[in-house]
Structures are given as structure tokens and as C-alpha cells.
C-alpha atoms as a PDB file:
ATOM      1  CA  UNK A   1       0.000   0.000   0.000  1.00  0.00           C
ATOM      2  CA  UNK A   2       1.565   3.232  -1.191  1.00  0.00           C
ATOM      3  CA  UNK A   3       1.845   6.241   1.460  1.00  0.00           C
ATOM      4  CA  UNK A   4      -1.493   8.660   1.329  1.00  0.00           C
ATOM      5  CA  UNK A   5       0.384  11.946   1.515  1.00  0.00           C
ATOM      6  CA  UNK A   6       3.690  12.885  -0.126  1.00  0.00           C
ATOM      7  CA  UNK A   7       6.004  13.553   3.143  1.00  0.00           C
ATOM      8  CA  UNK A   8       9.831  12.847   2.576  1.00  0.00           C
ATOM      9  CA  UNK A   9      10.765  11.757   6.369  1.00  0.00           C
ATOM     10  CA  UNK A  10       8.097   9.308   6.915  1.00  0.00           C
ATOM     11  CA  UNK A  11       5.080   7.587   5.235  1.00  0.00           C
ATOM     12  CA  UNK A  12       1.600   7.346   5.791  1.00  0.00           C
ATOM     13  CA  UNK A  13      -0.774   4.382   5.431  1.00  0.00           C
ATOM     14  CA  UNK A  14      -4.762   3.884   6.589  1.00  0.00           C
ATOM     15  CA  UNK A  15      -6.130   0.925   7.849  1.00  0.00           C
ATOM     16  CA  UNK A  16      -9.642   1.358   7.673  1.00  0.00           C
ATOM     17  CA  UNK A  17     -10.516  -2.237   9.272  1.00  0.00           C
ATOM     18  CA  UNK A  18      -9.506  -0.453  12.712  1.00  0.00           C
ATOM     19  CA  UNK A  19      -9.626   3.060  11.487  1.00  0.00           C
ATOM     20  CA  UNK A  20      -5.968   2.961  11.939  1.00  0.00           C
ATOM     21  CA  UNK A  21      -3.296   6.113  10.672  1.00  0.00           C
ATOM     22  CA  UNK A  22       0.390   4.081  10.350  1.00  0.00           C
ATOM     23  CA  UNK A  23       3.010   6.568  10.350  1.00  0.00           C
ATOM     24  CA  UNK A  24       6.070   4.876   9.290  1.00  0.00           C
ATOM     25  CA  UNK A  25       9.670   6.566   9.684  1.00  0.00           C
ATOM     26  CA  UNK A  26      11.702   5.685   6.372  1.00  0.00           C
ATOM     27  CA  UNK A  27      15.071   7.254   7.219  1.00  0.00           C
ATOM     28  CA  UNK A  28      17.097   3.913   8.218  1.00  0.00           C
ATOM     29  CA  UNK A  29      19.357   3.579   9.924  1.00  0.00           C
ATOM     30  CA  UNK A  30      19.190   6.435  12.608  1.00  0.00           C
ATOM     31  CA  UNK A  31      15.406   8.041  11.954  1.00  0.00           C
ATOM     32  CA  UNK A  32      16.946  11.529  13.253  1.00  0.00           C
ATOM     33  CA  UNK A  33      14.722  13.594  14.613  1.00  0.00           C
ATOM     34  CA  UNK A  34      15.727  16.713  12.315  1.00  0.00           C
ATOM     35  CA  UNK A  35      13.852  19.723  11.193  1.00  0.00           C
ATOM     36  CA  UNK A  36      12.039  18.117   8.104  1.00  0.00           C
ATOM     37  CA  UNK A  37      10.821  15.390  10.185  1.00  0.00           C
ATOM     38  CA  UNK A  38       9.278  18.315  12.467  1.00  0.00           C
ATOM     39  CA  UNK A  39       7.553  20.169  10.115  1.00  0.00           C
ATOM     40  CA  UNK A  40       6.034  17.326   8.224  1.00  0.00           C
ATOM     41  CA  UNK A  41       4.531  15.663  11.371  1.00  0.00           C
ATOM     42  CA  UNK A  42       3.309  18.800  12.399  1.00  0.00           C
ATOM     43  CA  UNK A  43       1.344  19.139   9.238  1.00  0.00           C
ATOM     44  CA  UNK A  44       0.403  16.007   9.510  1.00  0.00           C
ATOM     45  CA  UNK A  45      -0.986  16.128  13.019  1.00  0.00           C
ATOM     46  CA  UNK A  46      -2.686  19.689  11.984  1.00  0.00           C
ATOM     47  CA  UNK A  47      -4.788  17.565   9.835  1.00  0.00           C
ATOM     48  CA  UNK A  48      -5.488  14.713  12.314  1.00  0.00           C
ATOM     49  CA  UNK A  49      -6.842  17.379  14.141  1.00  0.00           C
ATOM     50  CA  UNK A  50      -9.888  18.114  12.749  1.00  0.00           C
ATOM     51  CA  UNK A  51     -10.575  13.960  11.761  1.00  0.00           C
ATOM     52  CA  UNK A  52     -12.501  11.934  14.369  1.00  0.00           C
ATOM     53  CA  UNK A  53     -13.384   9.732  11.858  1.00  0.00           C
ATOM     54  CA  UNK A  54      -9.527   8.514  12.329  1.00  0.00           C
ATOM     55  CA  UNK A  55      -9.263   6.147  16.148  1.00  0.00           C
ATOM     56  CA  UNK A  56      -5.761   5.496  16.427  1.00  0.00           C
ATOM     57  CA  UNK A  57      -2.340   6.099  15.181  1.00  0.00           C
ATOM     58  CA  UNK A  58       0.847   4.380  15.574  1.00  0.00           C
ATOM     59  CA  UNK A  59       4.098   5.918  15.047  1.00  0.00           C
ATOM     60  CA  UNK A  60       6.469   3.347  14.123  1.00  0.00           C
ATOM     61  CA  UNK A  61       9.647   1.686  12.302  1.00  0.00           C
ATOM     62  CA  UNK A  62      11.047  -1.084  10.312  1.00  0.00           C
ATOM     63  CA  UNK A  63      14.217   0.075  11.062  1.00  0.00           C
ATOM     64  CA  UNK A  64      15.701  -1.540  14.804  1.00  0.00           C
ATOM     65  CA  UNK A  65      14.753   1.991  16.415  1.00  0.00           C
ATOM     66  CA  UNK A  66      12.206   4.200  16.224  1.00  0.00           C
ATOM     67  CA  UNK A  67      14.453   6.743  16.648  1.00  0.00           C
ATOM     68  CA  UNK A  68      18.214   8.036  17.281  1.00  0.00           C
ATOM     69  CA  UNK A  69      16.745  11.278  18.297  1.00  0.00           C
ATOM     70  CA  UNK A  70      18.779  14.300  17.154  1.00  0.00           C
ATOM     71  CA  UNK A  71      21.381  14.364  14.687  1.00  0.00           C
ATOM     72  CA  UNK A  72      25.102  14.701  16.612  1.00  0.00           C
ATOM     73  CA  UNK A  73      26.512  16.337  13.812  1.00  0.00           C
ATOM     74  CA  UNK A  74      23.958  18.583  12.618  1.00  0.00           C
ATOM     75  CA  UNK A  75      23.580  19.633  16.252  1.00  0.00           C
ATOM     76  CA  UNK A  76      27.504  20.755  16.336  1.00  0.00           C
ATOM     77  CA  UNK A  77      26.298  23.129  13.250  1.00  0.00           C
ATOM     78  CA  UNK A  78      23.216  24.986  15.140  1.00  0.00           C
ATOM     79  CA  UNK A  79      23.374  28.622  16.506  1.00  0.00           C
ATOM     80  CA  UNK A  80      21.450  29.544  19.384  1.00  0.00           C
ATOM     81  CA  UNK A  81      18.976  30.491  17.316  1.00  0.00           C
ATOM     82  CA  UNK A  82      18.343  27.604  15.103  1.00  0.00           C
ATOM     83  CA  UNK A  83      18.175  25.220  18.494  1.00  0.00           C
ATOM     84  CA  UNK A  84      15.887  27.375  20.185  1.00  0.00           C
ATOM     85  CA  UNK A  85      13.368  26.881  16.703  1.00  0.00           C
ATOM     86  CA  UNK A  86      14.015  23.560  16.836  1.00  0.00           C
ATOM     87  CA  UNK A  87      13.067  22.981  20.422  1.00  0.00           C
ATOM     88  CA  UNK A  88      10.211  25.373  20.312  1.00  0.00           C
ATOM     89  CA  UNK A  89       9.342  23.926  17.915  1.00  0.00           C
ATOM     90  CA  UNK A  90       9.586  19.794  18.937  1.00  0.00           C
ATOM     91  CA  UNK A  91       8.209  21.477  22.427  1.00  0.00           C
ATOM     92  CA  UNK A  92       4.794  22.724  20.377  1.00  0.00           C
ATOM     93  CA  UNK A  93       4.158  19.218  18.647  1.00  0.00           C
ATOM     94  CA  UNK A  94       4.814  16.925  21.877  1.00  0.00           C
ATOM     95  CA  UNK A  95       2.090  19.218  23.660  1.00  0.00           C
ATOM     96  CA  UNK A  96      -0.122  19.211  20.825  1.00  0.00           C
ATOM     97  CA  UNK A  97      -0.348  15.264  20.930  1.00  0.00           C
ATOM     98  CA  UNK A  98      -2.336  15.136  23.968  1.00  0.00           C
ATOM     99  CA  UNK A  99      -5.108  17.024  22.427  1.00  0.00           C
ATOM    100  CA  UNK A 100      -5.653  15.343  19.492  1.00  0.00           C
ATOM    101  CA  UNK A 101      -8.953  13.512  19.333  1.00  0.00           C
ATOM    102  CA  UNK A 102      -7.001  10.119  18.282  1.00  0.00           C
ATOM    103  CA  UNK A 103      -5.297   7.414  20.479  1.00  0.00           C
ATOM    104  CA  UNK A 104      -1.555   7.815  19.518  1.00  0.00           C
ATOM    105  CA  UNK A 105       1.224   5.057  20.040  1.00  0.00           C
ATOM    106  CA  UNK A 106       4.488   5.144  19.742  1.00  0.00           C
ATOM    107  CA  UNK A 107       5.906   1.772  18.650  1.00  0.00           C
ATOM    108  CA  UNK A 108       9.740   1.737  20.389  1.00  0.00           C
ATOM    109  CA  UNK A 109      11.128  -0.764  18.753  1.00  0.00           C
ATOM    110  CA  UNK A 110      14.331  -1.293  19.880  1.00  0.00           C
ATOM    111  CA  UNK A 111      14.949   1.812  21.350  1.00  0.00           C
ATOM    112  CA  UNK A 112      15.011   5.721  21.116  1.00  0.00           C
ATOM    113  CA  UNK A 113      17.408   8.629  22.607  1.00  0.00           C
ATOM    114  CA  UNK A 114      17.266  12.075  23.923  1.00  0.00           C
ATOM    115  CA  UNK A 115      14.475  14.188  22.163  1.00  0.00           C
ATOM    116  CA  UNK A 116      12.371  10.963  20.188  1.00  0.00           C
ATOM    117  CA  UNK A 117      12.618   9.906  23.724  1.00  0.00           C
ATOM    118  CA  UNK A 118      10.137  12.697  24.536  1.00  0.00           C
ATOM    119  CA  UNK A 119       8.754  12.380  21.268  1.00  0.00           C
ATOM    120  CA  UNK A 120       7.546   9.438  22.484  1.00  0.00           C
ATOM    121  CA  UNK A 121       6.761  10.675  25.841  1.00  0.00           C
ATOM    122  CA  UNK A 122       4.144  12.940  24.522  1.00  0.00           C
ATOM    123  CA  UNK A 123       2.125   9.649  22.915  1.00  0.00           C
ATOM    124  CA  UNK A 124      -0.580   7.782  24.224  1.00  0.00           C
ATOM    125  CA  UNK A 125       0.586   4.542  24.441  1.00  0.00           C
ATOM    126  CA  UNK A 126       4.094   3.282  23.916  1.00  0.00           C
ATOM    127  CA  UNK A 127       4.726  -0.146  23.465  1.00  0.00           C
ATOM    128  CA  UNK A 128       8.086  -2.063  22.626  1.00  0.00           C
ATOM    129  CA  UNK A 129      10.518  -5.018  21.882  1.00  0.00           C
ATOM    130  CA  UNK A 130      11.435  -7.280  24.614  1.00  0.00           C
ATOM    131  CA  UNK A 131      14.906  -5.567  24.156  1.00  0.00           C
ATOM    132  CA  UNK A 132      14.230  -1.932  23.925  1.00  0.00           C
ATOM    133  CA  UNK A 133      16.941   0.637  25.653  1.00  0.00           C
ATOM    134  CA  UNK A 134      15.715   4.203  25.753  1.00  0.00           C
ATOM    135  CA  UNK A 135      17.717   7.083  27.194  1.00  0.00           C
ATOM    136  CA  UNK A 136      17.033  10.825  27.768  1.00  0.00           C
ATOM    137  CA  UNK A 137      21.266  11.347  27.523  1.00  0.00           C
ATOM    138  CA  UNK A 138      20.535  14.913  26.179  1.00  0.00           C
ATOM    139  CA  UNK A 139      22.780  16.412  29.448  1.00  0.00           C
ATOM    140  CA  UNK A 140      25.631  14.321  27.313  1.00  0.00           C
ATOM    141  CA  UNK A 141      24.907  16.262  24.016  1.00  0.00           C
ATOM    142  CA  UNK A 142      25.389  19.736  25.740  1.00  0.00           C
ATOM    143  CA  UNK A 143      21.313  19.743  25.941  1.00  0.00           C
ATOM    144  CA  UNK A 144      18.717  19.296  28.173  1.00  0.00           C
ATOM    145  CA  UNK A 145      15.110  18.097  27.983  1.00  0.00           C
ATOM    146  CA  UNK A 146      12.476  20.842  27.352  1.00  0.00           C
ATOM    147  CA  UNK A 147      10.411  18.820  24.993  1.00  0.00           C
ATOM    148  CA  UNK A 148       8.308  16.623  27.826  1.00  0.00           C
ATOM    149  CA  UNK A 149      10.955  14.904  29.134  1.00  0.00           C
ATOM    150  CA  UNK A 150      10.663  17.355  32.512  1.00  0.00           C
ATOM    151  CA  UNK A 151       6.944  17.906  32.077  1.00  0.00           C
ATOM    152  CA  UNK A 152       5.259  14.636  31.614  1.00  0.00           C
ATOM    153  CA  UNK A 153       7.638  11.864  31.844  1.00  0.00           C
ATOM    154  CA  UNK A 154       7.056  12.352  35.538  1.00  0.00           C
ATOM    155  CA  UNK A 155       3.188  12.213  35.329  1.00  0.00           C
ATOM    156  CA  UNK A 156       3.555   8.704  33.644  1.00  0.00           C
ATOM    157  CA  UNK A 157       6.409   6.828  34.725  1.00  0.00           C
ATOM    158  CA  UNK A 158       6.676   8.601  38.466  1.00  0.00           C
ATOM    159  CA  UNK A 159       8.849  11.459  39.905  1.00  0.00           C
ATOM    160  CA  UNK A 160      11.297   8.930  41.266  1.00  0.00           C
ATOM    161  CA  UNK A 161      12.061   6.963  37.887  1.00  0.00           C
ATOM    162  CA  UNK A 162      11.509  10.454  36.046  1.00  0.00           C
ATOM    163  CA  UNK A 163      14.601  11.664  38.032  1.00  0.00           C
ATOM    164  CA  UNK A 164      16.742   8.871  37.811  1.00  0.00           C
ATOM    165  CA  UNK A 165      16.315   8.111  34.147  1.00  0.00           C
ATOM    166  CA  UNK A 166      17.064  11.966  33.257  1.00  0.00           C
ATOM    167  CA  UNK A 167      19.189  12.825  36.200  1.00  0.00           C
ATOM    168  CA  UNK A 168      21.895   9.881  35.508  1.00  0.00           C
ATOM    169  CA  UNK A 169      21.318   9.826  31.257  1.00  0.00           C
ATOM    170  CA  UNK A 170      21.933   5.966  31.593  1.00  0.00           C
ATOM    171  CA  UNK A 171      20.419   3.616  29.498  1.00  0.00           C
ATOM    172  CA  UNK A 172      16.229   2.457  30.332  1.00  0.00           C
ATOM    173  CA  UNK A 173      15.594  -1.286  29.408  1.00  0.00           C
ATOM    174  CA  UNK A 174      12.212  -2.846  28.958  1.00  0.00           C
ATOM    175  CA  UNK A 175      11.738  -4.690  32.299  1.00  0.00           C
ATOM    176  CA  UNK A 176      12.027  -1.049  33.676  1.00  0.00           C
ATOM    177  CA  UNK A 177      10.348   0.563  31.373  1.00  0.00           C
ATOM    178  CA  UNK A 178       6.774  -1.666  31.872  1.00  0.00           C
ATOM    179  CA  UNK A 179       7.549  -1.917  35.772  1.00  0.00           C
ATOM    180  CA  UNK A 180       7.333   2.450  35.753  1.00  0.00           C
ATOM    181  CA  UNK A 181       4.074   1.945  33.358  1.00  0.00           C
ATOM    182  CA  UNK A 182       6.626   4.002  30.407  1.00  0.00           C
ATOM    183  CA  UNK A 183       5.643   0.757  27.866  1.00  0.00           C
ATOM    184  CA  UNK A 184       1.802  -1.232  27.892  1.00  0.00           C
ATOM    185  CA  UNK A 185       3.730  -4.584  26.912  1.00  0.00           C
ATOM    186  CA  UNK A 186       6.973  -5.558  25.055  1.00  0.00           C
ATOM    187  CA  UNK A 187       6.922  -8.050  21.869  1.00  0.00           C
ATOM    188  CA  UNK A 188       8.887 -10.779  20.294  1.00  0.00           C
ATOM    189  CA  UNK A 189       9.756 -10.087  17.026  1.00  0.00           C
ATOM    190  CA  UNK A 190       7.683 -12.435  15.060  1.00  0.00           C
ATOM    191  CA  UNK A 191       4.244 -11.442  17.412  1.00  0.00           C
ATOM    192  CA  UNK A 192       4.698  -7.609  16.975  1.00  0.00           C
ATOM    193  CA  UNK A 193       2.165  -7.189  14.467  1.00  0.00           C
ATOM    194  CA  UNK A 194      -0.193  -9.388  15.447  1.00  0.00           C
ATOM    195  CA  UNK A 195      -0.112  -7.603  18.999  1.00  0.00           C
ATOM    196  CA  UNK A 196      -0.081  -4.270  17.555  1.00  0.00           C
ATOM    197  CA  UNK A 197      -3.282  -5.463  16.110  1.00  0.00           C
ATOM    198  CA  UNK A 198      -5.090  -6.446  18.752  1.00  0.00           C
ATOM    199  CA  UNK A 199      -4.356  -3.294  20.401  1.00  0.00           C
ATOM    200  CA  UNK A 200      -5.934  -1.545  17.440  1.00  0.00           C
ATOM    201  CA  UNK A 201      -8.633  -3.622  17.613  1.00  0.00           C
ATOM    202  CA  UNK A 202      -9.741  -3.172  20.887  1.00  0.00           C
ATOM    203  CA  UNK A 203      -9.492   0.676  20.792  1.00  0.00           C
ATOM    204  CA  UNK A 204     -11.431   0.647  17.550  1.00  0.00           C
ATOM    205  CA  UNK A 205     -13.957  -1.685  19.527  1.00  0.00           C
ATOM    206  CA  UNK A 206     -14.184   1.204  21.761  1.00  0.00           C
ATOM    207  CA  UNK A 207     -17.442   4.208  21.338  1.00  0.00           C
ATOM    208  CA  UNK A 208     -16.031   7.192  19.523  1.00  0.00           C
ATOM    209  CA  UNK A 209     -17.592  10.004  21.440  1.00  0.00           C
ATOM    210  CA  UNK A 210     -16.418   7.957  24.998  1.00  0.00           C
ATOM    211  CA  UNK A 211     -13.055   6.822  23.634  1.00  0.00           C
ATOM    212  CA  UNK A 212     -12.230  10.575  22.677  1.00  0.00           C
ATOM    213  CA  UNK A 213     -13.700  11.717  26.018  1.00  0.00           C
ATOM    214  CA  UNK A 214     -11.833   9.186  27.958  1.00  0.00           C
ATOM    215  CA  UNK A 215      -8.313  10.780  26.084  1.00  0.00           C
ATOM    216  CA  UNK A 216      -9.643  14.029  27.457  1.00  0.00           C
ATOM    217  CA  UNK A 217     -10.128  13.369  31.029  1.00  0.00           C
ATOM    218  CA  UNK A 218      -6.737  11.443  31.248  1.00  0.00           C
ATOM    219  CA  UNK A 219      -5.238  14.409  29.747  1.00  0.00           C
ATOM    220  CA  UNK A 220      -7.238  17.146  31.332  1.00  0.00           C
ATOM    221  CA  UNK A 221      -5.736  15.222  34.964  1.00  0.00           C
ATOM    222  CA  UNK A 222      -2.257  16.293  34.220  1.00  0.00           C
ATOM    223  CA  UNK A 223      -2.715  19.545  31.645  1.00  0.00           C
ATOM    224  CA  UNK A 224      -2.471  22.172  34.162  1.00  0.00           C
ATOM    225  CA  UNK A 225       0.757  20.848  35.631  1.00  0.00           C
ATOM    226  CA  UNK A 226       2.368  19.923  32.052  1.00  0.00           C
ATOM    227  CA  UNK A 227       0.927  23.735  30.831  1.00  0.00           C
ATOM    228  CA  UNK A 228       2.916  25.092  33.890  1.00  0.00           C
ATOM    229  CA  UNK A 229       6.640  22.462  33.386  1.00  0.00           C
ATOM    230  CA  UNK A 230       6.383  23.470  29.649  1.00  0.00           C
ATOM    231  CA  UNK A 231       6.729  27.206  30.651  1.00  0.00           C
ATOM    232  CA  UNK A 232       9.697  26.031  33.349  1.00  0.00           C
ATOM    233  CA  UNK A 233      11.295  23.919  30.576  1.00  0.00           C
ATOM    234  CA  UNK A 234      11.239  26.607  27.984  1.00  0.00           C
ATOM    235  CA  UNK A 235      12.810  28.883  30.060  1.00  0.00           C
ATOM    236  CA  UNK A 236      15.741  26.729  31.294  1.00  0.00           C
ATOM    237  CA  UNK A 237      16.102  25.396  28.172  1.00  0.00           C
ATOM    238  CA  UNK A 238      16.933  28.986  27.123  1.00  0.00           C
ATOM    239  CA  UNK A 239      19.188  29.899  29.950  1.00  0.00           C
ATOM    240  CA  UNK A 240      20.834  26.486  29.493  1.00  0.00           C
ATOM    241  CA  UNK A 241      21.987  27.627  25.675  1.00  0.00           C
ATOM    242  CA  UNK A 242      24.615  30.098  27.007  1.00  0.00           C
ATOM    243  CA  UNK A 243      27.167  27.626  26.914  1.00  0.00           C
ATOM    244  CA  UNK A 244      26.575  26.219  23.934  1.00  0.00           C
ATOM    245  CA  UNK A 245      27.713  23.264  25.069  1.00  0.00           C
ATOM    246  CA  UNK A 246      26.557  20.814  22.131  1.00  0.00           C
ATOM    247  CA  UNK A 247      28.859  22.554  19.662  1.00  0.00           C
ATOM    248  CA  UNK A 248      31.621  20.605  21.407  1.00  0.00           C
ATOM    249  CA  UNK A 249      33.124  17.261  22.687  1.00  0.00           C
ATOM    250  CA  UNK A 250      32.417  16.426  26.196  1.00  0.00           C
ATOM    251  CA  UNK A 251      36.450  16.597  26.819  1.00  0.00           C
ATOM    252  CA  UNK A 252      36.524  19.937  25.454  1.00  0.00           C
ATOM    253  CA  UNK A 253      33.491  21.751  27.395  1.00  0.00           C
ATOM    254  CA  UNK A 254      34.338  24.452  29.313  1.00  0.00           C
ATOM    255  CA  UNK A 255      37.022  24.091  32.552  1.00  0.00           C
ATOM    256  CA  UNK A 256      35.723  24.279  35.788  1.00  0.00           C
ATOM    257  CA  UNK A 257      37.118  28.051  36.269  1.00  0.00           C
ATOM    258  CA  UNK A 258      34.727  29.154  34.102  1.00  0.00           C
ATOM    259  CA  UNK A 259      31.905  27.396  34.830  1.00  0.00           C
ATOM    260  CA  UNK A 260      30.670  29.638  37.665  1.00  0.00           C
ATOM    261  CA  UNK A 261      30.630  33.042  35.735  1.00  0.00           C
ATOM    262  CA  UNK A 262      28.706  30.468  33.151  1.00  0.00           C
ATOM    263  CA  UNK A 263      25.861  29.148  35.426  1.00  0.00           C
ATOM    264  CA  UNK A 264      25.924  32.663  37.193  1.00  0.00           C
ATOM    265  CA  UNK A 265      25.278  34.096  33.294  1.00  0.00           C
ATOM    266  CA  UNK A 266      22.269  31.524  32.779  1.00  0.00           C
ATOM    267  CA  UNK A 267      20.879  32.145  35.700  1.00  0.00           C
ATOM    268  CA  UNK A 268      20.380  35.867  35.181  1.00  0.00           C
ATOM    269  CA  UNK A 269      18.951  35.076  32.076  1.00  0.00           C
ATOM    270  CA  UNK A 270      16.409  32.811  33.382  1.00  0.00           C
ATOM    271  CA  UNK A 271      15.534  35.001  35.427  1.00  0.00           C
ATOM    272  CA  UNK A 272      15.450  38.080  33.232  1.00  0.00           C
ATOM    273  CA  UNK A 273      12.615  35.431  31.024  1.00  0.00           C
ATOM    274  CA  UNK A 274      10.648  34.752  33.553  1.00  0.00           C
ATOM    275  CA  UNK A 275      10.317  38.800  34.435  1.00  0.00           C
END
């Protein structure tokens, strides 16, 4: 089945047995995360918007991970500028999935890192192979998270896994990541479609005016408190940039000497934002 709309970073397929939107990244092997990918999903999920008639959609890969997250090498390239648009502008899709009238799911596969780690985050569901590794490592790429990863990773995997997974940047396997509730189940490869399918099946089984409802009070829960992190995240985020740390290697960033004048510097400017 050929892809529905004309997007360069990933295709789209419908299943209309369960009503089903598959978004499938084809940039093996990596799937970056990277500016194209951002502005077609966010087209994409512009017109999702506006169809009910649509129950579910799965974000997914043949490839072994969903995603690598962002480009290393392209990141050593961005000004200030042209990371802050790309944050603001990864930040403005993850919040837009919860309010989207269909059930989204974010197929793992074997893994994803730093921002498709809040990618997937922002999703509905997330489900995964039995050997999936995730990490939220961006504190390693001169980064931090500002796209979810503060804002509601806590609100579904806990404020105690939430800080360990981003505090230490370590890798997340997938007997932690169904204890914390981060993954519904994990799959074999040979049964992945078949229990992607019953998934699908059982949330088209569902009422659409109660299903959609359902999304909304889940959401509605935790909206006030995400609103508020997104607004925190954005503005450390920001402050963060003055060192423009992911322009260089980790045995290059800047001597400890230095460092206080820097966090002093970001500081100010957090709080200058936030005036």
C-alpha cells in the first residue's frame, strides 16, 4: 500500500478495518529527529486534528529503532537560534499530541534517545521489543530536555524513575520501562504485528464520542501541571543555551574556572525570562 500523503521523512498508510493512521519513519538507519521530520509531522498532526473519523495512530519503524533522536553532527552546526526553533518547535508538537482527538502510540522498537525519547513521551501509548533501551542522555549532548521529558515523563512513569532516568542519562531497558508503566507490553519479534493489532482492535472496539472523552479526562488530569513544566522547561532550556555546550566534545566543554561566571550568566537570564 503506497503512502497517502507525499512527506519525505516518513510515510503514511490507513487501515480502515480499525480506522488505523500508520506513520512509518523511512530514514534507516538512525530516523533523526531533524527539522524536516518536524515540520512534516506537524502538518500532519494539523490535519489529524480536525478527523474523528480517524481512532488510532501508531508511530512506528522497520528500522531496529524508532528513533536516534537528534542528529550529533547537525547539532555541532546549530546557533542559538536555530536550536531554540528547533526545540520550540519539537516542544509545540509533543504538547499538541495530547489534544488530538485520536489514540496515539508510539511503537519503540528497539529503542530511542534524547528528544524521540520525549517524542515518544508525549504519545498515548508506547509499546516495545522485549529488548528496547531508551535514554534521555541529552545532558551528554550539551542539551537538556524541554520537549516533555521534565513535564510529563514524571506524570507517567513517576517522579522517582523520572529523576533517575534523566538525572543519571543511563540507558532504560524494557523490564524497567513496563515496571514504571513508560511501555503497555513488550513483543517478540515475530508477534509484533499481530499484537499491535489487537491493540488496534480493541481501541477501535471502543465508542467514539467515549473513547475521545476518555483521552480528554486522562489528559485534562495532568494539563495544568504539564501547561505550567512546559513554561519552566522553555525557560531553562533557554538559559541552558549560554554555553553552547553541544557545539563541542564532552572533553573539550568548558574548565571548571569558568563554569561559575557560566551558570551565574544563565541564571540571570532565566531570570530576566521569567520577568
Amino acid at each position: 500500500m503506497s503512502s497517502i500523503f507525499n512527506y519525505q521523512t516518513f510515510d503514511v498508510r490507513l487501515d480502515k478495518t480499525t480506522r488505523t493512521l500508520w506513520v512509518e519513519l523511512n530514514r534507516p538507519p538512525q530516523q533523526y529527529i531533524n527539522w524536516e521530520f518536524l515540520f512534516e509531522f506537524e502538518t500532519l498532526m494539523a490535519w489529524c486534528s480536525g478527523k474523528v473519523e480517524i481512532h488510532s495512530i501508531v508511530l512506528f519503524s522497520r528500522a531496529k529503532k524508532l528513533s536516534a533522536g537528534i542528529d550529533p553532527d547537525i547539532l555541532k552546526t546549530l546557533t542559538v537560534n536555530k536550536l531554540e526553533n528547533y526545540t520550540q518547535k519539537l516542544q509545540k508538537i509533543t504538547f499538541s499530541l495530547m489534544h488530538l482527538p485520536q489514540i496515539i502510540i508510539a511503537d519503540l522498537g528497539h529503542g530511542t534517545n534524547n528528544v524521540a525519547s520525549e517524542l515518544a513521551t508525549a504519545c498515548d501509548i508506547r509499546v516495545s521489543h522485549k529488548s528496547c533501551q531508551i535514554t534521555f542522555e541529552h545532558s551528554k549532548l550539551g542539551l537538556m530536555p524541554s520537549s516533555g521529558g521534565i513535564s510529563q515523563l514524571g506524570a507517567i512513569a513517576g517522579q522517582a524513575n523520572a529523576r533517575n532516568w534523566l538525572l543519571s542519562g543511563s540507558n532504560i531497558n524494557t523490564h524497567k520501562l513496563e515496571a514504571s508503566g513508560f511501555v503497555f507490553f513488550s513483543y517478540d519479534e515475530n508477534e509484533r504485528f499481530d499484537r499491535l493489532g489487537k491493540l488496534l482492535t480493541d481501541i477501535h472496539a471502543q465508542a467514539p464520542v467515549q473513547r475521545i472523552q476518555t483521552k480528554m479526562g486522562v489528559t485534562e488530569h495532568i494539563r495544568e501541571s504539564v501547561e505550567q513544566l512546559n513554561q519552566l522547561e522553555r525557560k531553562l532550556a533557554k538559559a541552558a543555551m549560554i554555553s553552547e555546550d553541544w557545539k563541542v566534545e564532552t572533553r573539550e566543554r568548558m574548565p571548571a574556572k569558568h563554569m561559575k561566571e557560566a551558570v551565574k550568566l544563565s541564571l540571570v537570564k532565566d531570570s530576566e525570562d521569567i520577568n
